[in-house]
N, C-alpha and C. Protein backbone atom coordinates (compact mmCIF):
# COMPACT_ATOMS: atom_id res chain seq x y z
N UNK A 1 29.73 -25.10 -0.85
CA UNK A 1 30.19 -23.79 -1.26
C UNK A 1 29.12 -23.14 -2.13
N UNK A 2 28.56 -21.91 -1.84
CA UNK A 2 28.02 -21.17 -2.73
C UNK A 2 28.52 -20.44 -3.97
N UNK A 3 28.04 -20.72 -4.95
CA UNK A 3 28.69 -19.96 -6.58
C UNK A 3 27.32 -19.32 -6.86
N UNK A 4 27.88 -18.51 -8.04
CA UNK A 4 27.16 -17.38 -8.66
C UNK A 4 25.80 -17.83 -9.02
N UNK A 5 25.52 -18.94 -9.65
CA UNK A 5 24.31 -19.08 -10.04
C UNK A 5 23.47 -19.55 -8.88
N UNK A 6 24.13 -19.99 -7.69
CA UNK A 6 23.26 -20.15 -6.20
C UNK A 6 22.75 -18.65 -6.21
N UNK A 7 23.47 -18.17 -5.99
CA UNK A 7 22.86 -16.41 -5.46
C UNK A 7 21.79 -15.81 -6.89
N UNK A 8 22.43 -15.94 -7.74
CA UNK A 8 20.78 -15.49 -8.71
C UNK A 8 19.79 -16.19 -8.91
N UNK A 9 19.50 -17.71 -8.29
CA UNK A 9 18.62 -18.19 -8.13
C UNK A 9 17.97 -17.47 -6.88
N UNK A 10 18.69 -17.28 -6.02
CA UNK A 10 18.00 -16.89 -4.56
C UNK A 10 17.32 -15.74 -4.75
N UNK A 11 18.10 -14.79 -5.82
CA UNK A 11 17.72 -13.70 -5.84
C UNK A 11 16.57 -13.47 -7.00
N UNK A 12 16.46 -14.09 -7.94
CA UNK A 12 15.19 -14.52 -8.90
C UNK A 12 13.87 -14.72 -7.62
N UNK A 13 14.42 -15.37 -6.70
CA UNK A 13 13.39 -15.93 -5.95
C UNK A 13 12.70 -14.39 -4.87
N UNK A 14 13.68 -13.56 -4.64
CA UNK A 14 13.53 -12.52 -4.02
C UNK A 14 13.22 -11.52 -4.70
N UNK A 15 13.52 -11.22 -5.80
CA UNK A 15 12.90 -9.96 -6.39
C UNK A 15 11.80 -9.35 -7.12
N UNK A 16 10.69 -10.27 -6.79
CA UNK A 16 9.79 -9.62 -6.94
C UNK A 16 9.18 -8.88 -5.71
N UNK A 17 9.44 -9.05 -4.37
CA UNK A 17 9.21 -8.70 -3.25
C UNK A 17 9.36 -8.03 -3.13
N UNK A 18 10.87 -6.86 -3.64
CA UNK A 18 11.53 -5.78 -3.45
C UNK A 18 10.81 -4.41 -3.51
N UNK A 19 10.64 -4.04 -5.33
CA UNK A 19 9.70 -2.97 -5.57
C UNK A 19 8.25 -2.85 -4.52
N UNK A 20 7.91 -3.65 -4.00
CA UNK A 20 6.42 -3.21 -3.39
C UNK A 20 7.24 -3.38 -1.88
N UNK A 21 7.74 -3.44 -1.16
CA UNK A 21 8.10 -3.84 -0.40
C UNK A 21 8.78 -2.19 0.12
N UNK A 22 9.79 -1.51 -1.18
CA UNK A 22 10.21 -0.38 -0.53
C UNK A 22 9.31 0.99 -1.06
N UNK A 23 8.50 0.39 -1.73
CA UNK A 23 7.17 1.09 -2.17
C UNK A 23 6.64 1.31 -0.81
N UNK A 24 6.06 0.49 -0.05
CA UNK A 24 5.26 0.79 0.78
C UNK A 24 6.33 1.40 2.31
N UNK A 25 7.63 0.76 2.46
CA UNK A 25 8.26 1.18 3.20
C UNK A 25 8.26 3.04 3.09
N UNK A 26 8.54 3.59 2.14
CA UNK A 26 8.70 4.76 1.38
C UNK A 26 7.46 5.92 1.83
N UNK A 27 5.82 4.89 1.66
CA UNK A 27 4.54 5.53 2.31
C UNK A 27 4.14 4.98 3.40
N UNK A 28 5.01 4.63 4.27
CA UNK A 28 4.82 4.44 5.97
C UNK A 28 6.26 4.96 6.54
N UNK A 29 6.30 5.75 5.78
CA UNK A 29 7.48 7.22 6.67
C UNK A 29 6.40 8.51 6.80
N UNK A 30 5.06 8.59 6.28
CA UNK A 30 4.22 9.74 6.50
C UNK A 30 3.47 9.12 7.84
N UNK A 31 3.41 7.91 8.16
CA UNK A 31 2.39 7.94 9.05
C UNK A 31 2.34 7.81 10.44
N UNK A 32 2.56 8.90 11.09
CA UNK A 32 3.16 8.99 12.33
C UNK A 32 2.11 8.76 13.27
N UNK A 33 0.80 8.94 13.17
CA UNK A 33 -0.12 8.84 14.19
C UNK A 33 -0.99 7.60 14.31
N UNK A 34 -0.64 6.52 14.00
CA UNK A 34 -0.37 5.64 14.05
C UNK A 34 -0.05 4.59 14.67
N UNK A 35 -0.37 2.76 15.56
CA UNK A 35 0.19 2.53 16.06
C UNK A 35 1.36 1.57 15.27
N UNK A 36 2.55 1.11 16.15
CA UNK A 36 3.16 -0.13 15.48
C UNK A 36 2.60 -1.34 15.09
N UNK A 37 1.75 -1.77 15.73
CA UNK A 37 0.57 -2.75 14.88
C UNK A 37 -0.10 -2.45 13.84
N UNK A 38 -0.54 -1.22 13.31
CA UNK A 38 -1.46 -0.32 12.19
C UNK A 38 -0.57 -0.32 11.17
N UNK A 39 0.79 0.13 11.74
CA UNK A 39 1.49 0.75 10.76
C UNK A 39 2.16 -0.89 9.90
N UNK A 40 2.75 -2.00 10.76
CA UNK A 40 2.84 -2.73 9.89
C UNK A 40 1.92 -3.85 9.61
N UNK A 41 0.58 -4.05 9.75
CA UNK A 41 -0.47 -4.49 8.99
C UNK A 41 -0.63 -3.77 7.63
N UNK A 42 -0.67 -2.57 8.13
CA UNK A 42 -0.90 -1.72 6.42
C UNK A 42 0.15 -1.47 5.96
N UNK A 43 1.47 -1.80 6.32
CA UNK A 43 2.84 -2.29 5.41
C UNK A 43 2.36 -3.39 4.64
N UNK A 44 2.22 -4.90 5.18
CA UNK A 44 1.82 -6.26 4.47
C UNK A 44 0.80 -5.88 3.73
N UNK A 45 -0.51 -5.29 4.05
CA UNK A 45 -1.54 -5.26 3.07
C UNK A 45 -1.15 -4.20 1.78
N UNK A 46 -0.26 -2.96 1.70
CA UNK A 46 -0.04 -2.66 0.89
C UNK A 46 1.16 -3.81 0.41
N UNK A 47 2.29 -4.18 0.89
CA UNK A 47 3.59 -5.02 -0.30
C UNK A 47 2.21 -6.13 -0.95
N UNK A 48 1.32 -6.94 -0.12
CA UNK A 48 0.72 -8.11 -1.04
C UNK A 48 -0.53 -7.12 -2.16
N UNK A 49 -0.83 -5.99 -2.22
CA UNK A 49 -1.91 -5.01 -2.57
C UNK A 49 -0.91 -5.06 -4.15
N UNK A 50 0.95 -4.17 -4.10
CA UNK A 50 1.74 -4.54 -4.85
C UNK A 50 1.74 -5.40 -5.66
N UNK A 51 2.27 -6.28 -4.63
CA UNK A 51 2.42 -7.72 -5.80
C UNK A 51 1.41 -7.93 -6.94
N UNK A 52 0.48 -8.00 -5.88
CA UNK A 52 -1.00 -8.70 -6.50
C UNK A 52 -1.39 -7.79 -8.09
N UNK A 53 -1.66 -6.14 -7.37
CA UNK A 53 -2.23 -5.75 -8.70
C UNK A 53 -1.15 -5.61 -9.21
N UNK A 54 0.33 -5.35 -9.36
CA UNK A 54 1.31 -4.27 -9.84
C UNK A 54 1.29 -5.96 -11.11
N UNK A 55 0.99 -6.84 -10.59
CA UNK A 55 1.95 -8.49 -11.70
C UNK A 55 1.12 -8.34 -12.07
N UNK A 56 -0.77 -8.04 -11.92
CA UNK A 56 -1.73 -7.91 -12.83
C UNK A 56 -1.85 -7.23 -13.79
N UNK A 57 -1.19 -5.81 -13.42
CA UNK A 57 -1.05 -4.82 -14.52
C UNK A 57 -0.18 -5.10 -15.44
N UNK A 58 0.78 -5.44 -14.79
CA UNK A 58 1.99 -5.97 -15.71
C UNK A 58 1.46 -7.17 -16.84
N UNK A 59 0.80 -8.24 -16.32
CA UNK A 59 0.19 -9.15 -17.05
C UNK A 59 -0.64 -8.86 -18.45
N UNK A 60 -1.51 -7.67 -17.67
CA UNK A 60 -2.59 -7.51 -18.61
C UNK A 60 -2.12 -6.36 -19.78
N UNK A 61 -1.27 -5.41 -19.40
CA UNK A 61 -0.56 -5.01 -20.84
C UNK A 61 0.26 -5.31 -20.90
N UNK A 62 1.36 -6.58 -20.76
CA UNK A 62 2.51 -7.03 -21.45
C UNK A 62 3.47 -5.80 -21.08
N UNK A 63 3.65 -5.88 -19.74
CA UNK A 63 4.52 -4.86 -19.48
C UNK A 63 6.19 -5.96 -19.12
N UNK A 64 7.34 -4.91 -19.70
CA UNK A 64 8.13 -6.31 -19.20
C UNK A 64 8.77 -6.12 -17.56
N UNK A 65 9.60 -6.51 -16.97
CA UNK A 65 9.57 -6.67 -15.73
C UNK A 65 9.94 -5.25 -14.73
N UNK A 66 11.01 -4.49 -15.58
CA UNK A 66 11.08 -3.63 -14.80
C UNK A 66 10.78 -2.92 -14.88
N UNK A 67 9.64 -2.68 -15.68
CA UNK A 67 8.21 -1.96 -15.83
C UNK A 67 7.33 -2.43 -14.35
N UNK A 68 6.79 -3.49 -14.60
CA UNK A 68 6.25 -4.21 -13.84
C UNK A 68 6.80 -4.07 -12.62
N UNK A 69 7.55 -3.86 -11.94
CA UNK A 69 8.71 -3.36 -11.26
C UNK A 69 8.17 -2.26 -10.21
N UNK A 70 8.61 -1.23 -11.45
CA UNK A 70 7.83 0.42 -10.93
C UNK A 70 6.68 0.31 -10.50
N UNK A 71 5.46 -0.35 -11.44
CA UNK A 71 3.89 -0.18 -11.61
C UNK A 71 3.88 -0.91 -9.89
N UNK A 72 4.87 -2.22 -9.26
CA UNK A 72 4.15 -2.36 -7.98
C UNK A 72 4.82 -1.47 -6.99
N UNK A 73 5.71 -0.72 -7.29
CA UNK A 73 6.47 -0.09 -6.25
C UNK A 73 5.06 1.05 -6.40
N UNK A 74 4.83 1.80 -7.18
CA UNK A 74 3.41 2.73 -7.12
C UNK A 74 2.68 2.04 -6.14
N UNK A 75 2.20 1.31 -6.94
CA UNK A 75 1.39 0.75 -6.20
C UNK A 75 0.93 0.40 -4.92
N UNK A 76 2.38 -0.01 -4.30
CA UNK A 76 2.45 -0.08 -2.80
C UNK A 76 2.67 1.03 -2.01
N UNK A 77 2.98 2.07 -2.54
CA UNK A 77 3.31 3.20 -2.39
C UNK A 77 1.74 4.01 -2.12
N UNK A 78 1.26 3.73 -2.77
CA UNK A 78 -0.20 4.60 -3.00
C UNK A 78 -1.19 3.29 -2.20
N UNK A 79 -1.31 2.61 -1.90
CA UNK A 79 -1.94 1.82 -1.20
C UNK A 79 -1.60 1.65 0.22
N UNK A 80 -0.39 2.24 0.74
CA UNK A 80 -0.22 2.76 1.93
C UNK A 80 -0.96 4.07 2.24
N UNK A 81 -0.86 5.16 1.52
CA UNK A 81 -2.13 6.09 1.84
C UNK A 81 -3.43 5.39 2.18
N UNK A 82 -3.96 4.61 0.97
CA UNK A 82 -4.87 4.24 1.07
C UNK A 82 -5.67 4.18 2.10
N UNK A 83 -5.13 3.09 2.80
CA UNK A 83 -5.14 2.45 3.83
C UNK A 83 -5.04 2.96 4.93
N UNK A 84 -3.82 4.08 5.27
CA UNK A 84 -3.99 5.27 6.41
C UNK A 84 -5.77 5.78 6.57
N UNK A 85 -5.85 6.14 5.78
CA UNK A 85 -6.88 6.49 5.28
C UNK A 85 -7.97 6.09 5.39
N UNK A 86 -7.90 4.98 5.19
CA UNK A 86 -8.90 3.42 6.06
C UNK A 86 -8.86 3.62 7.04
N UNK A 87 -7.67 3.51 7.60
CA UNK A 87 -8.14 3.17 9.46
C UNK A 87 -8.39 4.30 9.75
N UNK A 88 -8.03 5.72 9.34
CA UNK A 88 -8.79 7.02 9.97
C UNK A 88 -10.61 7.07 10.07
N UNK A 89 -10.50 6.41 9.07
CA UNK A 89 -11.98 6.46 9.03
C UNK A 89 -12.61 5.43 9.74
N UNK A 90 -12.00 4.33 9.75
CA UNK A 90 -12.50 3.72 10.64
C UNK A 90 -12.70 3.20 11.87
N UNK A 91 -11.66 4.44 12.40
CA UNK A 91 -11.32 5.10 13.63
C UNK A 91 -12.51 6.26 14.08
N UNK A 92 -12.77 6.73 13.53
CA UNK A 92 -13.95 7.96 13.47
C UNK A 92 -15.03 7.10 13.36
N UNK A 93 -15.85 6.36 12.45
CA UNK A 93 -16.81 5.63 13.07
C UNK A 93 -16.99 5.09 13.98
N UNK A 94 -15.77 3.71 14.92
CA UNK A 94 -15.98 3.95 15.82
C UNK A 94 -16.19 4.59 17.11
N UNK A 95 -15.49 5.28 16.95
CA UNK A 95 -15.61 6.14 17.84
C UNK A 95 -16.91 7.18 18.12
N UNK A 96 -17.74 7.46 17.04
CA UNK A 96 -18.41 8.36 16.94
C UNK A 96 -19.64 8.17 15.41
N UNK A 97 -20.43 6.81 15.57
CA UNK A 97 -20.78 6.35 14.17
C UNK A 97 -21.37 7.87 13.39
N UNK A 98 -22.27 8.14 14.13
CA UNK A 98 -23.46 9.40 13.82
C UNK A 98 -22.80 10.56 13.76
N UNK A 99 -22.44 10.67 14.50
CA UNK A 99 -21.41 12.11 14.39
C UNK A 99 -20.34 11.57 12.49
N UNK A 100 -19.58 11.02 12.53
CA UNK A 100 -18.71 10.43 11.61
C UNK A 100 -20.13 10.84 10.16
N UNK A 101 -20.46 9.93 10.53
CA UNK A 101 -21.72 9.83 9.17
C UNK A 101 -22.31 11.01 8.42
N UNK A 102 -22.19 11.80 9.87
CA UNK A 102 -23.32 12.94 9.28
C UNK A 102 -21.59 14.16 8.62
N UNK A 103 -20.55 14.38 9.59
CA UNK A 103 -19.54 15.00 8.54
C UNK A 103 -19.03 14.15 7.59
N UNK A 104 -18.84 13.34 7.01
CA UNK A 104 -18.87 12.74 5.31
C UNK A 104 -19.77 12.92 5.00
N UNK A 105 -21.30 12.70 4.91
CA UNK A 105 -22.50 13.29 4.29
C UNK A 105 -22.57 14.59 4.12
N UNK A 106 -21.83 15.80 5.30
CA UNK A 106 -21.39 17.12 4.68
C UNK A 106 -20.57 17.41 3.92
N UNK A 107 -20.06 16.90 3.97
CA UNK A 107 -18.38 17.07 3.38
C UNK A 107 -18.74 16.81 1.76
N UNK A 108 -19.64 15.31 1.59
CA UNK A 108 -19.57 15.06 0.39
C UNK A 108 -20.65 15.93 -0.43
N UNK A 109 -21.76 16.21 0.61
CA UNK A 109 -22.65 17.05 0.04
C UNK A 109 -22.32 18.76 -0.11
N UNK A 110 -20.74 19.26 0.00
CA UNK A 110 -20.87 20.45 0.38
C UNK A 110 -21.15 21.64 0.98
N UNK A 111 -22.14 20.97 2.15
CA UNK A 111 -22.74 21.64 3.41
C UNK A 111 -21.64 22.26 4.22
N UNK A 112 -20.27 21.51 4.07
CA UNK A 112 -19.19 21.87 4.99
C UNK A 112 -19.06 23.51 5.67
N UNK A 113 -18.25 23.65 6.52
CA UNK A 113 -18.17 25.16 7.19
C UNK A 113 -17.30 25.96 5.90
N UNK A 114 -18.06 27.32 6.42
CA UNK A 114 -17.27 28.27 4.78
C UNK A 114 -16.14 29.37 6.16
């Protein structure tokens, strides 16, 4: 028979997963162009992106948990852009290294079209 302190152990065991988890769920509702393989690789790499830095941050200023909490739900949240963002680009290099190269070298240099 399961009792109460079975389930908040289980759930001690589960909740740190949560915040980065609907963090990143939250920033892979923008990314429609996209495939289903893209989209959940850069789900996992943002929830472990979460975990990883959001318990670091938390660590390193003594934040307490449901602080720590928020900071990975951001986190995963904004590391799903990220990452869109990644594969666009690294979608455009392949596809087109020189071409790719030379508009970011405009872009960053301001040469862009007026």
């Amino acid at each position: 028979m399961i009792d109460k302190s079975d389930l908040r152990t289980a759930w001690d065991v589960v909740s740190p997963f949560v915040p980065p988890a609907l963090g990143a769920l939250l920033g892979l509702r923008y990314a429609t162009h996209r495939s289903p393989r893209d989209r959940m690789v850069s789900w996992l790499l943002a929830v472990g992106a979460g975990l990883y830095l959001g318990g670091a941050v938390g660590e390193f200023y003594g934040l307490g948990p449901r602080v720590t909490g928020g900071v990975m739900f951001l986190i995963a949240m904004l590391a799903m852009e990220l990452f869109a963002v990644l594969v666009a680009a690294l979608r455009q290099l392949a596809a087109d290294p020189a071409g790719a190269f030379r508009r970011w070298l405009d872009a960053w240099l301001g040469r862009g079209e007026q």
